[in-house]
C-alpha atoms as a PDB file:
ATOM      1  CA  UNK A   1       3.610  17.755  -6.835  1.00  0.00           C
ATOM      2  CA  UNK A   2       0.807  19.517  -5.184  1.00  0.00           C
ATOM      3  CA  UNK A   3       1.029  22.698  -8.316  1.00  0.00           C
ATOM      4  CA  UNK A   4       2.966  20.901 -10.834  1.00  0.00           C
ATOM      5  CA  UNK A   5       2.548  17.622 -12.998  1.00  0.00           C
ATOM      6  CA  UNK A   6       5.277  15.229 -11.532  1.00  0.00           C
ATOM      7  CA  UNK A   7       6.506  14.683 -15.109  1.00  0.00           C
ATOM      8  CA  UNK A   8       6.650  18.554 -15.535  1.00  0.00           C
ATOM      9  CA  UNK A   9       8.533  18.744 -12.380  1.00  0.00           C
ATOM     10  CA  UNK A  10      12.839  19.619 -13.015  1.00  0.00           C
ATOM     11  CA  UNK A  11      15.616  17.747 -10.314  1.00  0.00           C
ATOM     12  CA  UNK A  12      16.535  21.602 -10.733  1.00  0.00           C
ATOM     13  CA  UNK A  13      13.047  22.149  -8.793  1.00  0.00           C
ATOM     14  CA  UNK A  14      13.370  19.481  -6.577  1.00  0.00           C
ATOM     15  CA  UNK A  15      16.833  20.637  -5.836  1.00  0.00           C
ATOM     16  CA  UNK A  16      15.566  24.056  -4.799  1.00  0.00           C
ATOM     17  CA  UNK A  17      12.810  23.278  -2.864  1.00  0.00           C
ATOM     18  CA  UNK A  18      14.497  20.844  -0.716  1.00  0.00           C
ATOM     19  CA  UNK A  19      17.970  23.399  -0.530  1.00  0.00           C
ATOM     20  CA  UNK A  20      20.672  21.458  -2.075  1.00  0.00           C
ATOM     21  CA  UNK A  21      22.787  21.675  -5.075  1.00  0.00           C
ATOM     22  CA  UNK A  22      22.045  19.229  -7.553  1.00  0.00           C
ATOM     23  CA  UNK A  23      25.040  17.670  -7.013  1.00  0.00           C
ATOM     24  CA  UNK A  24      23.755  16.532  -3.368  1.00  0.00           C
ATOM     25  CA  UNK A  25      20.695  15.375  -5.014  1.00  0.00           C
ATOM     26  CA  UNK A  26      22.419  12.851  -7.358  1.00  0.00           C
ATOM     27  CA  UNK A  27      24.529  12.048  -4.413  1.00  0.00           C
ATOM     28  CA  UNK A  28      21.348  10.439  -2.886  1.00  0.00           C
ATOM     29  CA  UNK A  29      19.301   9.690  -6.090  1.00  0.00           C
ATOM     30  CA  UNK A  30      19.884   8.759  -9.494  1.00  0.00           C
ATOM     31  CA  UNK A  31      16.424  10.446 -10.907  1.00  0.00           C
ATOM     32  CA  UNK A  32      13.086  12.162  -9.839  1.00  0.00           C
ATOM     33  CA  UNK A  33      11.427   8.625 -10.121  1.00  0.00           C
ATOM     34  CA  UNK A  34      14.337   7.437  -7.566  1.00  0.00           C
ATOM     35  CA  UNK A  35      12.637   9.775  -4.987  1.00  0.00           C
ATOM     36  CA  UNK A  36       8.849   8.273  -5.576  1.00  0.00           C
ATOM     37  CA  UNK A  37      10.778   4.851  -4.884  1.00  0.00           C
ATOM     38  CA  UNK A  38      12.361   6.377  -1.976  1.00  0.00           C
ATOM     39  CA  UNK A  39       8.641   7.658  -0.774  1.00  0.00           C
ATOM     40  CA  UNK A  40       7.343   4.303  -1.779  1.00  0.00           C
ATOM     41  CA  UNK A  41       9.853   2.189   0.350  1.00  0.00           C
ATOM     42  CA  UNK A  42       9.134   4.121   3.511  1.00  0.00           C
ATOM     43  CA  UNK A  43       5.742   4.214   3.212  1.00  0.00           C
ATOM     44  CA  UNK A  44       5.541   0.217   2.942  1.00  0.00           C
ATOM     45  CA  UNK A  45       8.423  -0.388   5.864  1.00  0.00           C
ATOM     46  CA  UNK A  46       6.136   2.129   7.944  1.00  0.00           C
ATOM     47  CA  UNK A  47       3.099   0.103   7.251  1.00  0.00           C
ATOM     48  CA  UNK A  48       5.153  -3.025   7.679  1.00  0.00           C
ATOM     49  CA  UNK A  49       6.503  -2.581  10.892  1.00  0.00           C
ATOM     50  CA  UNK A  50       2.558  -1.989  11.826  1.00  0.00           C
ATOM     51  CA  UNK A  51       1.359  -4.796  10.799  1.00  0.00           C
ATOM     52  CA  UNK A  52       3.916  -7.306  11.904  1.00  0.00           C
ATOM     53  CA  UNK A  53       3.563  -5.731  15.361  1.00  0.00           C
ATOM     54  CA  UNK A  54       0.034  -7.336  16.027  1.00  0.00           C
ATOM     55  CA  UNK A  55      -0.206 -10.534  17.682  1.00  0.00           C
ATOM     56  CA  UNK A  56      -1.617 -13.657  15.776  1.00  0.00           C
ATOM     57  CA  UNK A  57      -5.314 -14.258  16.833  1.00  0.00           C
ATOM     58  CA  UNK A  58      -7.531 -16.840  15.278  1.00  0.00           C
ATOM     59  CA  UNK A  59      -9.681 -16.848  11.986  1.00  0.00           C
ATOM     60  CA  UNK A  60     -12.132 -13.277  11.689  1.00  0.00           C
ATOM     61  CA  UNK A  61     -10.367 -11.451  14.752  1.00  0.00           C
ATOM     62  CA  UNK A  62      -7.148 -11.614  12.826  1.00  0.00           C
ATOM     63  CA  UNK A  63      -8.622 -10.438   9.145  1.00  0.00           C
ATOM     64  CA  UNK A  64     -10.659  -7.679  11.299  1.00  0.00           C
ATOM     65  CA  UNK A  65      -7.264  -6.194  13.050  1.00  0.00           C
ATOM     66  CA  UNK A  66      -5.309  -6.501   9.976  1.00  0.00           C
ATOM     67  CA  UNK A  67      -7.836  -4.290   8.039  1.00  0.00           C
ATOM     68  CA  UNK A  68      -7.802  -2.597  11.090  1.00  0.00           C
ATOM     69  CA  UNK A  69      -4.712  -1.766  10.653  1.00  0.00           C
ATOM     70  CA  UNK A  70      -4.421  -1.252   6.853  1.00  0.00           C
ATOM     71  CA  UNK A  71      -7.091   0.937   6.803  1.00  0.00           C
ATOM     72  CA  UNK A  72      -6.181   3.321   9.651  1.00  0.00           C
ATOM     73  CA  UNK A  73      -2.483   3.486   8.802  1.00  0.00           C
ATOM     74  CA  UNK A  74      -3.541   4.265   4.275  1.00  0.00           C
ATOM     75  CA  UNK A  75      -6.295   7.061   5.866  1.00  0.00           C
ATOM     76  CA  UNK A  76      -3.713   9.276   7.962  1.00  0.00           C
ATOM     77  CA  UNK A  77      -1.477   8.751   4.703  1.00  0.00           C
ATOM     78  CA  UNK A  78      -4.768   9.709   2.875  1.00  0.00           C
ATOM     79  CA  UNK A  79      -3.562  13.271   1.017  1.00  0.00           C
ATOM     80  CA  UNK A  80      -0.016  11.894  -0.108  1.00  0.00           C
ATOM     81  CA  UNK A  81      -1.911   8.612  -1.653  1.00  0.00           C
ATOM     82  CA  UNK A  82      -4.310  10.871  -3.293  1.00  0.00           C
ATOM     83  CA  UNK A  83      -1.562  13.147  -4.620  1.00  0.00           C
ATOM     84  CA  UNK A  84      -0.255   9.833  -5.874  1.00  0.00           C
ATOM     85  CA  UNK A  85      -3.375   9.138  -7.589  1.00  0.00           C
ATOM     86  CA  UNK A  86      -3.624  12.674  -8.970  1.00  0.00           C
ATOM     87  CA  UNK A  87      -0.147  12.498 -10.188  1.00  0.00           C
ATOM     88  CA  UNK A  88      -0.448   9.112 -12.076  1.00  0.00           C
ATOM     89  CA  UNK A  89       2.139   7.365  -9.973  1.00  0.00           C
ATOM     90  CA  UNK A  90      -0.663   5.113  -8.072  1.00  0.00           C
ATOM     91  CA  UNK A  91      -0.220   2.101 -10.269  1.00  0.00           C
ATOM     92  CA  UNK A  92       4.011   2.438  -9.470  1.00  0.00           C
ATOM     93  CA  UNK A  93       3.558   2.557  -5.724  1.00  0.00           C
ATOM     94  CA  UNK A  94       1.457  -0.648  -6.075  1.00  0.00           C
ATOM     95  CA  UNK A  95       4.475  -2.425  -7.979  1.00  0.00           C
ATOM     96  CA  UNK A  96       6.658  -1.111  -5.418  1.00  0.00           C
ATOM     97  CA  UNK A  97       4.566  -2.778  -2.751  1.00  0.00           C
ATOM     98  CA  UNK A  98       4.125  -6.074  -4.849  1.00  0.00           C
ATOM     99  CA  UNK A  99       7.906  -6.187  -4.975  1.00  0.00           C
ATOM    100  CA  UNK A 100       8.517  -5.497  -1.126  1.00  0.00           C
ATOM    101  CA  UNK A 101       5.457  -7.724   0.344  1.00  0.00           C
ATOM    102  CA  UNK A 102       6.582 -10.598  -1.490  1.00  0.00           C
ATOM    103  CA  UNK A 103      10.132 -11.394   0.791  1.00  0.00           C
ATOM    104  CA  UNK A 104       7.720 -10.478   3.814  1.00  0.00           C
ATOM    105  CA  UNK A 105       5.438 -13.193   3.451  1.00  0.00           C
ATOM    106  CA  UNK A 106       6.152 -15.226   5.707  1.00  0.00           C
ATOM    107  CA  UNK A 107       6.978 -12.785   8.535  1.00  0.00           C
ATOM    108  CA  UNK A 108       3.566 -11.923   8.851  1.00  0.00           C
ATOM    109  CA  UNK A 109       1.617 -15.137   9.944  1.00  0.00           C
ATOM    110  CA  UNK A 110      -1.952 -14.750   8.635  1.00  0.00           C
ATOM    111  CA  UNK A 111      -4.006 -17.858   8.472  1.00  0.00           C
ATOM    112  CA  UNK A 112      -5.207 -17.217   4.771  1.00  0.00           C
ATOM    113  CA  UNK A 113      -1.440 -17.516   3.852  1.00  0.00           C
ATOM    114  CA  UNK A 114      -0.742 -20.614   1.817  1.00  0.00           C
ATOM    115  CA  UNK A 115       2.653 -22.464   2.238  1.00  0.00           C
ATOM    116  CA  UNK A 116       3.661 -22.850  -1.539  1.00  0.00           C
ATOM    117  CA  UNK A 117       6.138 -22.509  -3.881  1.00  0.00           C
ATOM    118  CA  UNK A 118       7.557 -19.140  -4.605  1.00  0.00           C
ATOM    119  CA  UNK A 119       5.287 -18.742  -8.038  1.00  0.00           C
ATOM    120  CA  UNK A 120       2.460 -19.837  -5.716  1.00  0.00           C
ATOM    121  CA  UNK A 121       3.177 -17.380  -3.192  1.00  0.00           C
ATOM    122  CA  UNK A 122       3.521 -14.799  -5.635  1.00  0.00           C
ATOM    123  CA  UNK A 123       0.133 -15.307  -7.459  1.00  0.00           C
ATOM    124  CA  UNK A 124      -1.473 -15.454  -3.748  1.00  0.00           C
ATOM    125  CA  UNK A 125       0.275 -11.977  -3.173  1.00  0.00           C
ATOM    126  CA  UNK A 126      -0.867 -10.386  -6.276  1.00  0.00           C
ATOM    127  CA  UNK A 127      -4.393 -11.418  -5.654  1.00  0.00           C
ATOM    128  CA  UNK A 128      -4.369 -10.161  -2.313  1.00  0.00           C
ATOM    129  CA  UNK A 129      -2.713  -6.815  -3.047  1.00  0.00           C
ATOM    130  CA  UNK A 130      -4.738  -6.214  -5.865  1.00  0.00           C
ATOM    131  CA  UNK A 131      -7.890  -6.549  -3.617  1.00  0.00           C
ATOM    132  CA  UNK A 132      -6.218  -3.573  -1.042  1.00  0.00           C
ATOM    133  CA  UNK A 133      -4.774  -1.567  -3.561  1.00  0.00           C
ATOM    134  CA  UNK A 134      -8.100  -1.330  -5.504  1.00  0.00           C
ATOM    135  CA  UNK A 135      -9.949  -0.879  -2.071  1.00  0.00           C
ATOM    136  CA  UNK A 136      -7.439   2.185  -1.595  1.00  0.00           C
ATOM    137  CA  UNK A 137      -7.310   3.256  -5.018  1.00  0.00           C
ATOM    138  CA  UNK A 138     -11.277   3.748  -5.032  1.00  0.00           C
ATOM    139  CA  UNK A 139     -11.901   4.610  -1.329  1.00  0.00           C
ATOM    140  CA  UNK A 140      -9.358   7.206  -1.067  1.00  0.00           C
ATOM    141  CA  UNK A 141      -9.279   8.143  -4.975  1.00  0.00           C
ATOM    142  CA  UNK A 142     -12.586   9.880  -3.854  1.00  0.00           C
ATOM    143  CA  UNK A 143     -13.002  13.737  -2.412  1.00  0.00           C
ATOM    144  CA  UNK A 144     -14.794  12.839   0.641  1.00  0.00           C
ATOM    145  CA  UNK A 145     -14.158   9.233   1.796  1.00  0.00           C
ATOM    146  CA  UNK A 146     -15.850   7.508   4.439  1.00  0.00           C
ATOM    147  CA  UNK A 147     -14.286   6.788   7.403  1.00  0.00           C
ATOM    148  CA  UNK A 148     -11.996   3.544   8.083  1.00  0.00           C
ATOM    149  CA  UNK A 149     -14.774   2.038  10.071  1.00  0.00           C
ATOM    150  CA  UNK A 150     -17.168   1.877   6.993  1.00  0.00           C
ATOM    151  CA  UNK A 151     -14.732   0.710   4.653  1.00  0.00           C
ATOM    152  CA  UNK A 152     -13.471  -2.394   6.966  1.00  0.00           C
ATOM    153  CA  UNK A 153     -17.450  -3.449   7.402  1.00  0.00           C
ATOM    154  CA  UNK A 154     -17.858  -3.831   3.652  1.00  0.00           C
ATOM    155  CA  UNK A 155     -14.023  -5.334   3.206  1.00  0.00           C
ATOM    156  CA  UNK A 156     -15.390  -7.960   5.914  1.00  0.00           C
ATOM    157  CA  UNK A 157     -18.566  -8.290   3.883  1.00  0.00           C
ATOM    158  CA  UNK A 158     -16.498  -9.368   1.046  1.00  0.00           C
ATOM    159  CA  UNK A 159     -14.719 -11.533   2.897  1.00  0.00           C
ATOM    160  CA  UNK A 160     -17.609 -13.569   4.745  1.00  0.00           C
ATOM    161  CA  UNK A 161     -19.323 -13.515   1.433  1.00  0.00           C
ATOM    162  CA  UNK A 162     -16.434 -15.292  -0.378  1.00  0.00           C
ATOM    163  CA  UNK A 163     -15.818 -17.522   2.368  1.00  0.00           C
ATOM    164  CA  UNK A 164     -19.636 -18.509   2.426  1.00  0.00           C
ATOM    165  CA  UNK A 165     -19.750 -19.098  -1.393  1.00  0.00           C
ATOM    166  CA  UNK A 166     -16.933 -21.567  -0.790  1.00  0.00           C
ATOM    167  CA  UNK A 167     -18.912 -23.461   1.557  1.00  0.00           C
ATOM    168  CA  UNK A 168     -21.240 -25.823  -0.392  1.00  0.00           C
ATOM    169  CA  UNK A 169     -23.666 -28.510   1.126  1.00  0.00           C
END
């Protein structure tokens, strides 16, 4: 995907590249798009596995170690999720992750979680998603993007500002 459109891009090609028949291939994947899923899942179980290894802490601390974490694991990923944007495929990744984050709610104990119903849940997970996707898609949708560091001071920004505008004397 790095020379070639991923639409553009034959299971003959793939086939070659990665030395196997194309029999082995469909052995392991229906279609090209079964491989971006394939990408996709590991990718989210990596960042997963991160993030459910931290230890609850209370109120900032937690939000600042769980963009601590987002942002540092998405920046050494940085090349394949801008080959992702490049290739058009951003938008499916984030579906993927919608779909997988969901069933992992409650694993990961954050204290701006709300204990719902499953539509509730899933509205809470879209708007949070959509606010770390969109951070990702524009930070490292860029040539040169700023460090993690930068990027977590304004995502805290955000955060305190929200918070704040919620708090009315």
């Amino acid at each position: 995907m790095t020379k070639e459109n991923f639409q553009d891009i034959s299971i003959t090609e793939i086939a070659q590249t990665a030395e196997l028949s194309r029999k082995t291939f469909y052995h392991s994947f229906k279609n090209k798009e079964a491989v971006i899923n394939y990408l996709c899942d590991q990718l989210f179980d990596q960042y997963f596995e991160q993030l459910l290894q931290q230890k609850p802490q209370v109120g900032e601390m937690m939000l600042k170690t769980t963009f601590d974490i987002f942002l540092n694991f998405w920046w050494q990923k940085r090349d394949l999720i801008q080959l992702l944007i490049r290739q058009g495929l951003f938008d499916h990744m984030n579906e993927i992750w919608q779909q997988k984050a969901i069933p992992r709610y409650q694993q990961f104990a954050a204290p701006w979680h709300v204990q719902g119903t499953p539509t509730q849940v899933n509205y809470v997970m879209a708007f949070q998603l959509g606010g770390f996707t969109n951070i990702l898609r524009v930070w490292l949708g860029q040539g040169n993007p700023e460090p993690p560091e930068q990027i977590k001071d304004v995502m805290l920004l955000a955060a305190r500002q929200l918070a704040d505008s919620l708090h009315t004397d």
